[in-house]
Structure formats: C-alpha cells, structure tokens
Protein backbone atom coordinates (compact mmCIF):
# COMPACT_ATOMS: atom_id res chain seq x y z
CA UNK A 1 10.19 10.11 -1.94
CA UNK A 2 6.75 8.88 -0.54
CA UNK A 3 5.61 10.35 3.03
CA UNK A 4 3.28 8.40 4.53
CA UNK A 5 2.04 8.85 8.22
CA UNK A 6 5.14 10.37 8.80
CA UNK A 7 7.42 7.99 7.50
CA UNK A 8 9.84 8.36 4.71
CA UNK A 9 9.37 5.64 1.94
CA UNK A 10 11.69 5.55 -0.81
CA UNK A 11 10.01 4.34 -4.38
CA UNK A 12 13.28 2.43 -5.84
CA UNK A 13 13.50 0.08 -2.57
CA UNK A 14 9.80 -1.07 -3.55
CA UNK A 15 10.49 -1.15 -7.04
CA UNK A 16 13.25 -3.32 -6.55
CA UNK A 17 11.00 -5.84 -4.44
CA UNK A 18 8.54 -6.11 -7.56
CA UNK A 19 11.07 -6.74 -10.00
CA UNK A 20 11.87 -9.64 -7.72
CA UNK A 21 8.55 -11.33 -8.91
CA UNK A 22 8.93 -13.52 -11.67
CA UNK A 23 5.73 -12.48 -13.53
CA UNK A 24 6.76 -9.16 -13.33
CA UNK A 25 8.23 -6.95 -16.45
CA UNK A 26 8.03 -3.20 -15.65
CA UNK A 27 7.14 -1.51 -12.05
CA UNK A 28 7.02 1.92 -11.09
CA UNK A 29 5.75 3.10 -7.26
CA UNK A 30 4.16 6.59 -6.63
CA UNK A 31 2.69 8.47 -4.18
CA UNK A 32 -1.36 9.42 -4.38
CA UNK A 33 -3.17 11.87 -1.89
CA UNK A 34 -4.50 9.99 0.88
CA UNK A 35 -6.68 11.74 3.43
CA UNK A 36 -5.49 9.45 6.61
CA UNK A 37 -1.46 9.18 5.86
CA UNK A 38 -1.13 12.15 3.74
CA UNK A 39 0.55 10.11 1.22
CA UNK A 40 -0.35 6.29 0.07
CA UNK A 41 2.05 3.93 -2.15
CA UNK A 42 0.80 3.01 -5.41
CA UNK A 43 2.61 0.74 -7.60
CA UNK A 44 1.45 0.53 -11.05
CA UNK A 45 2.99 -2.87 -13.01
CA UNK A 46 3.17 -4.47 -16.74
CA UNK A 47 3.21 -7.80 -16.64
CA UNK A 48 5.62 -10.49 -18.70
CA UNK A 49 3.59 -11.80 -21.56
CA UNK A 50 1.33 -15.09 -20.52
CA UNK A 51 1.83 -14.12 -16.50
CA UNK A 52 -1.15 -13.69 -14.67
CA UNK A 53 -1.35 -11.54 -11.22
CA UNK A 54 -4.21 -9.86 -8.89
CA UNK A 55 -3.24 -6.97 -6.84
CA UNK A 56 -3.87 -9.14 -2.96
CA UNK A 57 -0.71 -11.33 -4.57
CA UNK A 58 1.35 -8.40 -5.28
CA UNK A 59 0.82 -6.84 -1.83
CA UNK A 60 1.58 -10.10 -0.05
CA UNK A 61 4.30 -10.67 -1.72
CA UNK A 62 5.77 -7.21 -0.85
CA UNK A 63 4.09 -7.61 2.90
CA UNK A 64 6.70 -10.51 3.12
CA UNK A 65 9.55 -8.47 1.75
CA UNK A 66 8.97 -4.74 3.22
CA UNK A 67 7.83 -3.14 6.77
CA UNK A 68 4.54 -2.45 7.18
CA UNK A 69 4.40 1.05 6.26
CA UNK A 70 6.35 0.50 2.58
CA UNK A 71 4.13 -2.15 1.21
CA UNK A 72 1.59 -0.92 -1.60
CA UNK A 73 -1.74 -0.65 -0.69
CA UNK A 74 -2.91 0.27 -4.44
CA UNK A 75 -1.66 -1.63 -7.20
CA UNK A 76 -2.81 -0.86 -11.06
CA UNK A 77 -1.93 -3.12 -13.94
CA UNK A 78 -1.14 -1.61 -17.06
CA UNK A 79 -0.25 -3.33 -20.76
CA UNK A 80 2.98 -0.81 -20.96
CA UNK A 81 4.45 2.27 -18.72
CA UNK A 82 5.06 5.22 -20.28
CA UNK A 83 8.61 5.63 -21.35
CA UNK A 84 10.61 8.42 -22.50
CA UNK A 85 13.00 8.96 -25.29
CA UNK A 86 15.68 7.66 -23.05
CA UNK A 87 13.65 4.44 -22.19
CA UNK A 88 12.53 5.71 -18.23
CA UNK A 89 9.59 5.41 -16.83
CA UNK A 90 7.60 8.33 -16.91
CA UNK A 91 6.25 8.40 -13.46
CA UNK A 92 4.51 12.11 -13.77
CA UNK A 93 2.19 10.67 -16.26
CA UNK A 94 1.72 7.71 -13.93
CA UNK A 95 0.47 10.23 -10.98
C-alpha cells in the first residue's frame, strides 16, 4: 500500500488500469519518497513489442480511469521487470 497525502492507494487497482492499455505488456506501481505527500505513485511498464508510449499518455489515460490522488505521477519504461523464480514481479528491486 501507497500513502500519499494521507490517502491510502492500493498498487493492484492501478496496475489493473495499465494492463487495460493495449500497448501495455507488464506493469508494476510503487511508492517513492516524496517530500510534499510523503509517498508518490510510480509505475514502471514494459511495453508489447512494436508499441510505442510516452509517460503524459500513460498518466492521462489513468487520469481518465482513477481519482485524482491514485493516478501516477512518475512513470519509467523498462525492456523487462524483474521476475522471480515463480514468474512475479519483483517490485523491491523496482524501488
């Protein structure tokens, strides 16, 4: 879970939104330090092969699809998460 400005936001529920986007293969959202909300959300995405995507698309399409205080305000694009042996995201090597 992601606290941000006092709100509770819950990683999965943006997760899900991303994998919604058709040039979207893997998504993982974290939280990184920020100094005004104590918490920011950071999603960090591998894209499907030939897709093309800038980080002011991602965030309006989530903006659309989320409350104001869920949406990612970072977004980093990556060639492949890391996975473990299991095939899940590693988000602690994402932070």
């Amino acid at each position: 879970m992601i606290i941000r400005g006092g709100f509770n936001v819950y990683p999965r529920e943006i997760e899900e939104v991303l994998y919604g986007h058709p040039a979207v293969l893997e998504a993982a959202v974290v939280g990184v330090r920020d100094e005004s909300h104590g918490e920011e959300v950071k999603a960090i995405l591998a894209l499907k092969p030939g897709h093309k995507l800038g980080a002011p698309e991602v965030i309006a399409f989530c903006k659309e699809r989320l409350a104001a205080y869920k949406y990612p305000r970072v977004v980093e694009f990556r060639d492949v998460l890391p996975k473990g042996p299991t095939g899940k995201i590693l988000k602690r090597e994402l932070r």
